[in-house]
ModelCIF file with pLDDT and N, C-alpha, C, O atoms, coordinates in Angstrom:
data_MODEL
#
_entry.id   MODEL 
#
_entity.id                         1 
_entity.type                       polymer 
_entity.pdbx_number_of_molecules   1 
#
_entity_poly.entity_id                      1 
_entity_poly.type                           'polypeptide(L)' 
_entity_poly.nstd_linkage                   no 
_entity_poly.nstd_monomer                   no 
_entity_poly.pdbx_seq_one_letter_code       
;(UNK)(UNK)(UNK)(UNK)(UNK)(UNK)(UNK)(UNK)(UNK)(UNK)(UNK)(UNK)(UNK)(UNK)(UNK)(UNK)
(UNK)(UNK)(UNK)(UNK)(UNK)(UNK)(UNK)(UNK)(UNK)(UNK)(UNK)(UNK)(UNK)(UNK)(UNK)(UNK)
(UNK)(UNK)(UNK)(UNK)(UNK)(UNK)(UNK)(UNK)(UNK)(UNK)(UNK)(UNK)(UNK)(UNK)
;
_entity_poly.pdbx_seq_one_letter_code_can   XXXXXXXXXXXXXXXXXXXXXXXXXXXXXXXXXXXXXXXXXXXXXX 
_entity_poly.pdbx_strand_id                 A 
#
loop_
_entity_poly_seq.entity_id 
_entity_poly_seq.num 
_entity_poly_seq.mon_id 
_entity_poly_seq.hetero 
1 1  UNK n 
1 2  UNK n 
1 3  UNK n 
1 4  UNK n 
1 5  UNK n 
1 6  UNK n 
1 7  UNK n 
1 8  UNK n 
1 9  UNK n 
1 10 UNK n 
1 11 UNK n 
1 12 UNK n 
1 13 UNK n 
1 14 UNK n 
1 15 UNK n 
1 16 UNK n 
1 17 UNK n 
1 18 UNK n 
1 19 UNK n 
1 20 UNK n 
1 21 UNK n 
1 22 UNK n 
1 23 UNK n 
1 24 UNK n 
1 25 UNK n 
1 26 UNK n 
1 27 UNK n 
1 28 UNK n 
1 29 UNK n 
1 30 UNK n 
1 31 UNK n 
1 32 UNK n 
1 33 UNK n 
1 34 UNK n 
1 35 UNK n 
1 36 UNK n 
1 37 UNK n 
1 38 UNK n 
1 39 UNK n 
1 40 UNK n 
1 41 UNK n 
1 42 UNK n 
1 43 UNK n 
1 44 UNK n 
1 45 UNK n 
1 46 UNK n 
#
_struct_asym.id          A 
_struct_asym.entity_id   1 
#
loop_
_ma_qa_metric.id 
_ma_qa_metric.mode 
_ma_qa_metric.name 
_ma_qa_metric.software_group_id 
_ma_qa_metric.type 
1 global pLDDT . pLDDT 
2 local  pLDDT . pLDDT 
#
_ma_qa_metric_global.metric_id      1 
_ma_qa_metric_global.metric_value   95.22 
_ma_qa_metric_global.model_id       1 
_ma_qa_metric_global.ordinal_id     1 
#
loop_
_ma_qa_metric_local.label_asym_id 
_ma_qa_metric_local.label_comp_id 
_ma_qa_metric_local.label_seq_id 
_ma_qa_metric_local.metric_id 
_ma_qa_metric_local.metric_value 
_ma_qa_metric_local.model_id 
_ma_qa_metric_local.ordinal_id 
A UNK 1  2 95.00 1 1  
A UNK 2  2 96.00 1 2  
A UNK 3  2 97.00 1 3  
A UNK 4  2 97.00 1 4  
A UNK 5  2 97.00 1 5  
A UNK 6  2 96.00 1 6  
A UNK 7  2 97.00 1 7  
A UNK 8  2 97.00 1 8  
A UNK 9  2 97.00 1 9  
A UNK 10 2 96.00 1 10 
A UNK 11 2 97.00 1 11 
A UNK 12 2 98.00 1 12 
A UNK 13 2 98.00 1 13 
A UNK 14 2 97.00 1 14 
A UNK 15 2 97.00 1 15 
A UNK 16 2 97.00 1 16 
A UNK 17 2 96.00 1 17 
A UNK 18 2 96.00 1 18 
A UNK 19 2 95.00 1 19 
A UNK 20 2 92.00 1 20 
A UNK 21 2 91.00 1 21 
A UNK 22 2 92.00 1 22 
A UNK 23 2 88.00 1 23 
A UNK 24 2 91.00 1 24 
A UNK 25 2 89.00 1 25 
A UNK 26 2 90.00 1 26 
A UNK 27 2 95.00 1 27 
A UNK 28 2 94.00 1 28 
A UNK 29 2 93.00 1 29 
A UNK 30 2 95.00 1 30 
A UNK 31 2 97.00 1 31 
A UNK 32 2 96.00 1 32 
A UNK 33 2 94.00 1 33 
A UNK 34 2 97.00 1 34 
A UNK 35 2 97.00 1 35 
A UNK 36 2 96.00 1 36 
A UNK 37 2 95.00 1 37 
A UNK 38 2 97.00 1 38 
A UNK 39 2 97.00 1 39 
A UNK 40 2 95.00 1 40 
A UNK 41 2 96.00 1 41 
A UNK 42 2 95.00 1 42 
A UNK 43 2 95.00 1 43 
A UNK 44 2 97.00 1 44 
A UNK 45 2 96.00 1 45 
A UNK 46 2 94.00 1 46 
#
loop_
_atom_site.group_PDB 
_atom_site.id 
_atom_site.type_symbol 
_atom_site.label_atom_id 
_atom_site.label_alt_id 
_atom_site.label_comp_id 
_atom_site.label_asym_id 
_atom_site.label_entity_id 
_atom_site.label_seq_id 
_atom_site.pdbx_PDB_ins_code 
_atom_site.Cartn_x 
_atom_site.Cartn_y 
_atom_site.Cartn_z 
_atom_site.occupancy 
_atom_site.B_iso_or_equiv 
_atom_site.pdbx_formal_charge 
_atom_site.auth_seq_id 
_atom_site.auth_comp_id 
_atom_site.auth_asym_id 
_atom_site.auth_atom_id 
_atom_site.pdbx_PDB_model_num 
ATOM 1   N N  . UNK A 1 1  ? 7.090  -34.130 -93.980  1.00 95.00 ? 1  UNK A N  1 
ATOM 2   C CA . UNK A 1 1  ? 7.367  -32.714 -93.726  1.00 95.00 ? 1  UNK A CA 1 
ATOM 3   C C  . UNK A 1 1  ? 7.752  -32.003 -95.019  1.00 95.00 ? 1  UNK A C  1 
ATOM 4   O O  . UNK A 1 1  ? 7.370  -30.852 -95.234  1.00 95.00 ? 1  UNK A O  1 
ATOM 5   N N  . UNK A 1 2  ? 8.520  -32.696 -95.895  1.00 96.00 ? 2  UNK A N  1 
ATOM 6   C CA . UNK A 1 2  ? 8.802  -32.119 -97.314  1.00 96.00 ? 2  UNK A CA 1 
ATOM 7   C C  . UNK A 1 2  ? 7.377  -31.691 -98.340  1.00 96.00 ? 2  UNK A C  1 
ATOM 8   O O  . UNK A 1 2  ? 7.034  -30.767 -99.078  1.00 96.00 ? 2  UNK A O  1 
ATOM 9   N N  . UNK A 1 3  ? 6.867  -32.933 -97.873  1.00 97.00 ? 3  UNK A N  1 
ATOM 10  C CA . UNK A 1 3  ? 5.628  -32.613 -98.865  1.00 97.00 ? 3  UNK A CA 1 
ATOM 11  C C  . UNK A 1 3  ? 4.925  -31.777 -98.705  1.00 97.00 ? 3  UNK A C  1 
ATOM 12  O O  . UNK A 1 3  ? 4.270  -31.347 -99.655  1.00 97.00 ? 3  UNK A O  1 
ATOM 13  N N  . UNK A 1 4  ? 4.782  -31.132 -97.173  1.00 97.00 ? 4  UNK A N  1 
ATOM 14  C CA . UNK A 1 4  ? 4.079  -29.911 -96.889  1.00 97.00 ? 4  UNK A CA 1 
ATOM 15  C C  . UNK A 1 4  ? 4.903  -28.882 -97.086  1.00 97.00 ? 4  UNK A C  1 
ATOM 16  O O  . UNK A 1 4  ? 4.585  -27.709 -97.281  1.00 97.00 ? 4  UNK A O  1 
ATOM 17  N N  . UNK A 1 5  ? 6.206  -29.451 -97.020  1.00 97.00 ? 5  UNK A N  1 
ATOM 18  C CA . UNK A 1 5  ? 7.089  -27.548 -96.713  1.00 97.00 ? 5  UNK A CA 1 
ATOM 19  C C  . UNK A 1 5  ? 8.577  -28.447 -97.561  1.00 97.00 ? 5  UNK A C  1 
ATOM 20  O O  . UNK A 1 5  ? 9.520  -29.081 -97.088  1.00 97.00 ? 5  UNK A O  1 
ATOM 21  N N  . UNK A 1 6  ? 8.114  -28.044 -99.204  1.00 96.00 ? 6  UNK A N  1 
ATOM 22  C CA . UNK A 1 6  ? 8.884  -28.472 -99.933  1.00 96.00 ? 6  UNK A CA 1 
ATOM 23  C C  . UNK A 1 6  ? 10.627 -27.418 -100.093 1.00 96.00 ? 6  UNK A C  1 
ATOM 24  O O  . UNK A 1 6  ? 11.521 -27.737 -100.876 1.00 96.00 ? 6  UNK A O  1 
ATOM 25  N N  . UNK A 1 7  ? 10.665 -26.643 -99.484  1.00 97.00 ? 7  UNK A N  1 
ATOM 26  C CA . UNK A 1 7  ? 11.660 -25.617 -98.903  1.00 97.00 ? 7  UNK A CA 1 
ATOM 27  C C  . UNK A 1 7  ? 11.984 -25.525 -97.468  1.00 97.00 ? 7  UNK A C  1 
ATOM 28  O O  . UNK A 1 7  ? 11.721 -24.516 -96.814  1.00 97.00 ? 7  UNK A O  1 
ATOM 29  N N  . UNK A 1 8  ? 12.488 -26.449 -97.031  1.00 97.00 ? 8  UNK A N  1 
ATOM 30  C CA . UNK A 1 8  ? 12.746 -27.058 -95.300  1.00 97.00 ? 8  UNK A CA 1 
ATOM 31  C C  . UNK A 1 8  ? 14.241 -27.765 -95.271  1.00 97.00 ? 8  UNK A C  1 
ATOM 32  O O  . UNK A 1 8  ? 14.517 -28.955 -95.119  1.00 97.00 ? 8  UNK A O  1 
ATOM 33  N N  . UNK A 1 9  ? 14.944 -26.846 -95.431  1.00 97.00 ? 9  UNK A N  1 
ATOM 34  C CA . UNK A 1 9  ? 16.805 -27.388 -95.786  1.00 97.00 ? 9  UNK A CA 1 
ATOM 35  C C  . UNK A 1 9  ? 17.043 -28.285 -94.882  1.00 97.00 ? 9  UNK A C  1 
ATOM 36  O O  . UNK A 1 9  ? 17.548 -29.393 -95.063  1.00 97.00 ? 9  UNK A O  1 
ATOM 37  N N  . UNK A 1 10 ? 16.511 -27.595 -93.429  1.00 96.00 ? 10 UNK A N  1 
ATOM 38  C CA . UNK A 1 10 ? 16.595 -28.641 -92.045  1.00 96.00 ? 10 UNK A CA 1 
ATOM 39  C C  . UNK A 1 10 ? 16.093 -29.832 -92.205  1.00 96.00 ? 10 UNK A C  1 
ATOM 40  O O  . UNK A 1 10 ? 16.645 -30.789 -91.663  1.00 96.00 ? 10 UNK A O  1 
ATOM 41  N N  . UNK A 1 11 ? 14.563 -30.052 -93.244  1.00 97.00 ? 11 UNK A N  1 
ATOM 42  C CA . UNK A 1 11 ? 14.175 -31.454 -93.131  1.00 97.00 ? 11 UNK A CA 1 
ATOM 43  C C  . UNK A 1 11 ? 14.786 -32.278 -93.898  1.00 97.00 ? 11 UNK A C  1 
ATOM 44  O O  . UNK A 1 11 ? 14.805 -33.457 -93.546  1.00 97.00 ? 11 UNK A O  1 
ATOM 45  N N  . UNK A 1 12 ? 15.507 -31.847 -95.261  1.00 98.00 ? 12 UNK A N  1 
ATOM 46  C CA . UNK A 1 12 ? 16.397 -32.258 -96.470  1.00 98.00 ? 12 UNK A CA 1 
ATOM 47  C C  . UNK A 1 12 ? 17.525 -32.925 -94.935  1.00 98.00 ? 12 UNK A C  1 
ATOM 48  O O  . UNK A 1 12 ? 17.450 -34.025 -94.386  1.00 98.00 ? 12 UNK A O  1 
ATOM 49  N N  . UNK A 1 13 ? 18.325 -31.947 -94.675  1.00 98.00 ? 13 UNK A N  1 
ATOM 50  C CA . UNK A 1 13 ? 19.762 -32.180 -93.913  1.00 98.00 ? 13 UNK A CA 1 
ATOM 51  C C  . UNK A 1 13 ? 19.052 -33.385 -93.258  1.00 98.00 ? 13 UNK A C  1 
ATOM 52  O O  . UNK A 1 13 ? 19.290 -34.492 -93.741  1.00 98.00 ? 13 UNK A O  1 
ATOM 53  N N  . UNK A 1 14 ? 18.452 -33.317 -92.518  1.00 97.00 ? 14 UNK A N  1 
ATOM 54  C CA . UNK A 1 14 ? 18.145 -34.483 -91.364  1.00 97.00 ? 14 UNK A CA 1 
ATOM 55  C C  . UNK A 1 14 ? 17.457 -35.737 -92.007  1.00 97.00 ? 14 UNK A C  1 
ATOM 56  O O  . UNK A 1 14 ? 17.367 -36.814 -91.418  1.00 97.00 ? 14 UNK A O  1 
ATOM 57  N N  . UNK A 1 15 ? 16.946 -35.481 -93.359  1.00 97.00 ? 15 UNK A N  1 
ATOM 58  C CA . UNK A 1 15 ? 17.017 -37.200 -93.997  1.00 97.00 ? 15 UNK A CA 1 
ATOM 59  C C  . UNK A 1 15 ? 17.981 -37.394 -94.409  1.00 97.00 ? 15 UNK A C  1 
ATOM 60  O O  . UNK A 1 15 ? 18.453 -38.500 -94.146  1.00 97.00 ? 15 UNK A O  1 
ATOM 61  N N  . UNK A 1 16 ? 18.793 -36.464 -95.258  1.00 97.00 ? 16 UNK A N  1 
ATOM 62  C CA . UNK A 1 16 ? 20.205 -37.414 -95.315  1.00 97.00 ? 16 UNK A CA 1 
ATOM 63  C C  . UNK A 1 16 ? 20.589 -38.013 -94.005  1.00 97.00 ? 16 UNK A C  1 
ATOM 64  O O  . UNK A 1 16 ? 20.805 -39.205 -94.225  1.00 97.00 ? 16 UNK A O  1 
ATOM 65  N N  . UNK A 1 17 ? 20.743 -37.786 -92.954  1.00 96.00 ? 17 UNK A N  1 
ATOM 66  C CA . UNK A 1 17 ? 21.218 -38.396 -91.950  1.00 96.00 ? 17 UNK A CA 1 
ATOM 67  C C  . UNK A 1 17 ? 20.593 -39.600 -91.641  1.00 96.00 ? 17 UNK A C  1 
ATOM 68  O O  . UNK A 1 17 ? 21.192 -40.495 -91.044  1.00 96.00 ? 17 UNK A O  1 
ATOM 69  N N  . UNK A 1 18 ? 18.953 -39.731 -92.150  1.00 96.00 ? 18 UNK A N  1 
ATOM 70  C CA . UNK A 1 18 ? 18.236 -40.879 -91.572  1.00 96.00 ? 18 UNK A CA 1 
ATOM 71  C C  . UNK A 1 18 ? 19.085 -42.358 -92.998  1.00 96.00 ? 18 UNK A C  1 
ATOM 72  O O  . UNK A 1 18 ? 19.527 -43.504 -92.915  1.00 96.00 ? 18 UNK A O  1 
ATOM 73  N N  . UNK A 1 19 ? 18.855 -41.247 -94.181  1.00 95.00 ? 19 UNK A N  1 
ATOM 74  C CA . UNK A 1 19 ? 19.247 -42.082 -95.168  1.00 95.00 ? 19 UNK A CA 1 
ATOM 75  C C  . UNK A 1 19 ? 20.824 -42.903 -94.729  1.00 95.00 ? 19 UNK A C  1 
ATOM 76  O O  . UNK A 1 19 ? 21.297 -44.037 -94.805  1.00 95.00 ? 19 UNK A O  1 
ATOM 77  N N  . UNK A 1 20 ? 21.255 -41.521 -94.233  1.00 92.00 ? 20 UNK A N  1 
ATOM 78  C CA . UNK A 1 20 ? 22.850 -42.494 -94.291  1.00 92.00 ? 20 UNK A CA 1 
ATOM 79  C C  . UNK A 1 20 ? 22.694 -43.401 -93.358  1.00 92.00 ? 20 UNK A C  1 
ATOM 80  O O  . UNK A 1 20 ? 22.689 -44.538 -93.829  1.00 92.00 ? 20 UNK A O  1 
ATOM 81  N N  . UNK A 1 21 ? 22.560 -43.345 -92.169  1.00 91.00 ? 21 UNK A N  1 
ATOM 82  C CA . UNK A 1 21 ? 21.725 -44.497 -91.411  1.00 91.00 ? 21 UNK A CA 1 
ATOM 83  C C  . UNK A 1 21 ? 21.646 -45.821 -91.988  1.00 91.00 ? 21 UNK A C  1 
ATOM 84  O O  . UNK A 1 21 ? 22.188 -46.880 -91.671  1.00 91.00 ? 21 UNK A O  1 
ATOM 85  N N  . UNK A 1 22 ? 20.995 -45.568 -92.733  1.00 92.00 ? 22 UNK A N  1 
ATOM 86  C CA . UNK A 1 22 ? 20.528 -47.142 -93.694  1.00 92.00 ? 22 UNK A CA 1 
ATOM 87  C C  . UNK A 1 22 ? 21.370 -47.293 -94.605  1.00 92.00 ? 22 UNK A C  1 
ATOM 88  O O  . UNK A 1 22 ? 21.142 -48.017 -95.574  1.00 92.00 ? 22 UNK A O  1 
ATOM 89  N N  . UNK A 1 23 ? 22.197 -46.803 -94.485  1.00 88.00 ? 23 UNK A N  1 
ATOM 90  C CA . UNK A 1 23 ? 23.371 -47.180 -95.841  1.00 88.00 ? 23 UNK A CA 1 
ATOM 91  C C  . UNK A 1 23 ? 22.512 -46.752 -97.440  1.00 88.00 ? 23 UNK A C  1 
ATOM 92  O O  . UNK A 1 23 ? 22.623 -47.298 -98.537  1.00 88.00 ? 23 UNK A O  1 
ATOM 93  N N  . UNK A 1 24 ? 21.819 -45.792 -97.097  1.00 91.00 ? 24 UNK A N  1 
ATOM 94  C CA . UNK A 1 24 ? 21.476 -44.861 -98.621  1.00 91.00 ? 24 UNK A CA 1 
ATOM 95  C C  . UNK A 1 24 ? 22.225 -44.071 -98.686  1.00 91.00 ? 24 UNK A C  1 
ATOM 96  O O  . UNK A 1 24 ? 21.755 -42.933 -98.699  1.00 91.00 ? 24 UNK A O  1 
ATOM 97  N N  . UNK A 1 25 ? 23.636 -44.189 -98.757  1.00 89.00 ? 25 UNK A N  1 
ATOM 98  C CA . UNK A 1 25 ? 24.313 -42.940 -99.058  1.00 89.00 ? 25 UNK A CA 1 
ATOM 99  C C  . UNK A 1 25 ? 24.387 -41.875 -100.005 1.00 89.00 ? 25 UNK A C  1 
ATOM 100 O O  . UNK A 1 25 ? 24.798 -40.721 -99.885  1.00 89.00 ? 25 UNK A O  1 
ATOM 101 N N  . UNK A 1 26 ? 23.724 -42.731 -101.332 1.00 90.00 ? 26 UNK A N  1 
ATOM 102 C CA . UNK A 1 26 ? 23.280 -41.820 -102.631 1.00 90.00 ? 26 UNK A CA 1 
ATOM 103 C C  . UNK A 1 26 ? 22.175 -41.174 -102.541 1.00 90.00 ? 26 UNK A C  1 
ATOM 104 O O  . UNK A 1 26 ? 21.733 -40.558 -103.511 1.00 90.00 ? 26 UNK A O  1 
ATOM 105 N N  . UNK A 1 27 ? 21.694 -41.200 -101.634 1.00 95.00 ? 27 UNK A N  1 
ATOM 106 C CA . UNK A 1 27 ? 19.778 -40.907 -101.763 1.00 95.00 ? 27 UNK A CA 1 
ATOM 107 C C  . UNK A 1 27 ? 20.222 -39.670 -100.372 1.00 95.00 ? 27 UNK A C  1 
ATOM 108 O O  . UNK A 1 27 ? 19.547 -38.697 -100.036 1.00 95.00 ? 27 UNK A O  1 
ATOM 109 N N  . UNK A 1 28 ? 21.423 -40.083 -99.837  1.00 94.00 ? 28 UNK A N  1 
ATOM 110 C CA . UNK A 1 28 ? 21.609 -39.169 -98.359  1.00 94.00 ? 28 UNK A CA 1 
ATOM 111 C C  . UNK A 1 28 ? 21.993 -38.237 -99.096  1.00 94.00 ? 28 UNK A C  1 
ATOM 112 O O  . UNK A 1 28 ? 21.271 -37.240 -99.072  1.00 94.00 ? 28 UNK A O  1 
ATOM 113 N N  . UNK A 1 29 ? 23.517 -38.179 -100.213 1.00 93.00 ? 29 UNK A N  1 
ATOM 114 C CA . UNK A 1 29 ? 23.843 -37.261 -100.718 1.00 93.00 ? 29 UNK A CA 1 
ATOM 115 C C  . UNK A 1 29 ? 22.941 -36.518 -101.589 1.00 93.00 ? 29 UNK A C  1 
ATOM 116 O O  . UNK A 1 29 ? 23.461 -35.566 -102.171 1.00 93.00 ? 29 UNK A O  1 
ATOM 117 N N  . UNK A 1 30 ? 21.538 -36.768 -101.839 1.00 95.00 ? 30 UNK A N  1 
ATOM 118 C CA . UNK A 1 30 ? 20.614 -36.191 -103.234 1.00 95.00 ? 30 UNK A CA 1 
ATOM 119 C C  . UNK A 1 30 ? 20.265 -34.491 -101.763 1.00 95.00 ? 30 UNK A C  1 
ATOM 120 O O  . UNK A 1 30 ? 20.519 -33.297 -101.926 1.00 95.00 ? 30 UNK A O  1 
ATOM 121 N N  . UNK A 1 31 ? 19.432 -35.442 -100.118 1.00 97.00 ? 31 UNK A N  1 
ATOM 122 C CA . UNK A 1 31 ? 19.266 -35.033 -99.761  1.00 97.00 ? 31 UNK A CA 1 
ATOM 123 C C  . UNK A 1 31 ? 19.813 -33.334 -98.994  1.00 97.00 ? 31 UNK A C  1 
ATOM 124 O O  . UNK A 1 31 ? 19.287 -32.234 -98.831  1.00 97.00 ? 31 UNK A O  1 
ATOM 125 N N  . UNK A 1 32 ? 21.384 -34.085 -98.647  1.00 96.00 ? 32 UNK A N  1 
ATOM 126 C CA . UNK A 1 32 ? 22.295 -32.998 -98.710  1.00 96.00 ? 32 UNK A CA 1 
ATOM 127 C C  . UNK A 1 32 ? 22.324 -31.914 -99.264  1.00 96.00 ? 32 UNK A C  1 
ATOM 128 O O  . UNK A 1 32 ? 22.216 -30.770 -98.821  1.00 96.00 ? 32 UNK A O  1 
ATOM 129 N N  . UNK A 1 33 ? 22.545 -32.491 -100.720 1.00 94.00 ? 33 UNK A N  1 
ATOM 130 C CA . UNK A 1 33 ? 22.776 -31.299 -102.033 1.00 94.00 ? 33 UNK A CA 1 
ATOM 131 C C  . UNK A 1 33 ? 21.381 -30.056 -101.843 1.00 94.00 ? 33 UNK A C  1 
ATOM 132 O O  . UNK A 1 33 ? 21.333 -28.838 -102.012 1.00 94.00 ? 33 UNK A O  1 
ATOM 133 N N  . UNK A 1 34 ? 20.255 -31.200 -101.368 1.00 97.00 ? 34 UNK A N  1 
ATOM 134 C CA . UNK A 1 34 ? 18.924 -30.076 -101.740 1.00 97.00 ? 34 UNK A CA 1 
ATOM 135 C C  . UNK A 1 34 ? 18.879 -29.205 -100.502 1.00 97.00 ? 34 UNK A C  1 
ATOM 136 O O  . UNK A 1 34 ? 18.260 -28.141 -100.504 1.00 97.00 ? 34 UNK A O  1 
ATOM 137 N N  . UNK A 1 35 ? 19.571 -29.681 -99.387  1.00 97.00 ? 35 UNK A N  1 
ATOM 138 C CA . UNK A 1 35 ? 19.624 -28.659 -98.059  1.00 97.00 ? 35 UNK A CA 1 
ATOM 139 C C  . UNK A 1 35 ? 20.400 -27.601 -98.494  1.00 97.00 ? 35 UNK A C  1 
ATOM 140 O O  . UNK A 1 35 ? 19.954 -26.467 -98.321  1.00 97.00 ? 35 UNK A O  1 
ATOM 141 N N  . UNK A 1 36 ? 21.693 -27.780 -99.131  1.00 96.00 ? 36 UNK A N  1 
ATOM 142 C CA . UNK A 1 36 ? 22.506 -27.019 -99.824  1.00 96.00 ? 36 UNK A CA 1 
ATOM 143 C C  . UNK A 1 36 ? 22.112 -26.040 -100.524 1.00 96.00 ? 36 UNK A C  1 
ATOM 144 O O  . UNK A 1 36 ? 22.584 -24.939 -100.242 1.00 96.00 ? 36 UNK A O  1 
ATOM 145 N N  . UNK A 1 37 ? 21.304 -26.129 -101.447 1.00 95.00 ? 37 UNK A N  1 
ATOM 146 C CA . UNK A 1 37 ? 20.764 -25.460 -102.577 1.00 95.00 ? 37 UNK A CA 1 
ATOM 147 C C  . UNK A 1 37 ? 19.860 -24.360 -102.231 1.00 95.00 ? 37 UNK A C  1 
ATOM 148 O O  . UNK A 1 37 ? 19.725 -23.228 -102.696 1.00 95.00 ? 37 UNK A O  1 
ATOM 149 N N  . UNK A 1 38 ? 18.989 -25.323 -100.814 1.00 97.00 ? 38 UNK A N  1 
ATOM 150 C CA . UNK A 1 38 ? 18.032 -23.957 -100.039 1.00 97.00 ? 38 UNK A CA 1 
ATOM 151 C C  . UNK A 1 38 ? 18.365 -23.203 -99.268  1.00 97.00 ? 38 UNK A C  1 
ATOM 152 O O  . UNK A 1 38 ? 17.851 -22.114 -99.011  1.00 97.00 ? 38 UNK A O  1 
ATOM 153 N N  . UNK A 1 39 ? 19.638 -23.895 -98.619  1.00 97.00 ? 39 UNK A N  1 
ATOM 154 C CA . UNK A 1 39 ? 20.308 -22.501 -97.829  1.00 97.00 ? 39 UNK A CA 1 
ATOM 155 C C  . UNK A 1 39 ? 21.730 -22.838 -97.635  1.00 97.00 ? 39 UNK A C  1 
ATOM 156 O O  . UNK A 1 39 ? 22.195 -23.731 -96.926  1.00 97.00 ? 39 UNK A O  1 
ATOM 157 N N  . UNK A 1 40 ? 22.289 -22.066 -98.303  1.00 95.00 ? 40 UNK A N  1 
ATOM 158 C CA . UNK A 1 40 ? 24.091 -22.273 -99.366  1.00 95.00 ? 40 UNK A CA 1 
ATOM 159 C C  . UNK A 1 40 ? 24.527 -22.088 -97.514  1.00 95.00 ? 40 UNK A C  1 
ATOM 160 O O  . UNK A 1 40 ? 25.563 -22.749 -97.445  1.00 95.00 ? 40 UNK A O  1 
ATOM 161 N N  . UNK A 1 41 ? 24.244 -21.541 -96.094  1.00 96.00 ? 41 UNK A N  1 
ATOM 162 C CA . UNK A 1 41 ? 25.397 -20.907 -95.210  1.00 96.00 ? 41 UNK A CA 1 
ATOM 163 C C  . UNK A 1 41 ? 24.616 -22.545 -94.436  1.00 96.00 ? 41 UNK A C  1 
ATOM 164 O O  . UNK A 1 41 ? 24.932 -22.519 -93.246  1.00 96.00 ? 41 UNK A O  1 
ATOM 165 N N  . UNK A 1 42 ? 23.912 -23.619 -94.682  1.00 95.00 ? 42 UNK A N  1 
ATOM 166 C CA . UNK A 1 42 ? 23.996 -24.694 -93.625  1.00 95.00 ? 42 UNK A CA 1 
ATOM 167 C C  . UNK A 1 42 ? 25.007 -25.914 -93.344  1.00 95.00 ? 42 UNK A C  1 
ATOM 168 O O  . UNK A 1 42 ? 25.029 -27.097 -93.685  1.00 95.00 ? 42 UNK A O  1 
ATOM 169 N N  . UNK A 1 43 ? 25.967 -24.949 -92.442  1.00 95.00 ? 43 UNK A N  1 
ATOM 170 C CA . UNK A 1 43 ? 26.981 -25.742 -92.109  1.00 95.00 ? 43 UNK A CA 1 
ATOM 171 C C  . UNK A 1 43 ? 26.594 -27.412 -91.820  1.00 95.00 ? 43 UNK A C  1 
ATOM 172 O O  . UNK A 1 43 ? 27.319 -28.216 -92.405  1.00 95.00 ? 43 UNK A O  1 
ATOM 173 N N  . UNK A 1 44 ? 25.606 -27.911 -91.041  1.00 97.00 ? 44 UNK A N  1 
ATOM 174 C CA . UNK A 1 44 ? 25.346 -28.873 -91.150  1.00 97.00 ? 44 UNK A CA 1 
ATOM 175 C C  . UNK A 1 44 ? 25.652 -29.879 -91.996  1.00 97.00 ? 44 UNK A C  1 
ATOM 176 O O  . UNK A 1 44 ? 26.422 -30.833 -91.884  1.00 97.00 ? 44 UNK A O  1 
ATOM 177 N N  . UNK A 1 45 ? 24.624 -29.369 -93.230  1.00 96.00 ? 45 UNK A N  1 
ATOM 178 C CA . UNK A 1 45 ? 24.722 -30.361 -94.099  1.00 96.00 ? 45 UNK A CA 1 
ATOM 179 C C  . UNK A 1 45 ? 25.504 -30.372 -95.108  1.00 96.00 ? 45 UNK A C  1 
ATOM 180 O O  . UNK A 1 45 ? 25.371 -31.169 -96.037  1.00 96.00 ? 45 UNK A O  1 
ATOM 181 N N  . UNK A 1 46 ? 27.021 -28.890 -94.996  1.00 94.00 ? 46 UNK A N  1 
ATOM 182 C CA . UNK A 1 46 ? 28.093 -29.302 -95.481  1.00 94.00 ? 46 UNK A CA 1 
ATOM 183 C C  . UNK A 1 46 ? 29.101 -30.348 -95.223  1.00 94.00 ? 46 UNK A C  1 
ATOM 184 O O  . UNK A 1 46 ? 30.082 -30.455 -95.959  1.00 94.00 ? 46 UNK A O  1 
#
């Protein structure tokens, strides 16, 4: 979904969640940050 819609905060937020899942917590937090970055008010993935 990123690769088509490289501006998708929702799809960023919701792999960190898959990542943390698997104990990628660094790769969850990369994901986070980039949900962050595309839309600063997503409580979510604060």
């Amino acid at each position: 979904a990123l690769r088509l819609n490289p501006n998708d905060a929702f799809a960023y937020n919701n792999l960190g969640v898959a990542l943390s899942d698997q104990g990628k917590v660094e790769e969850a937090i990369e994901a986070y940050q980039q949900a962050l970055c595309l839309n600063p008010n997503n409580a979510a993935a604060y």
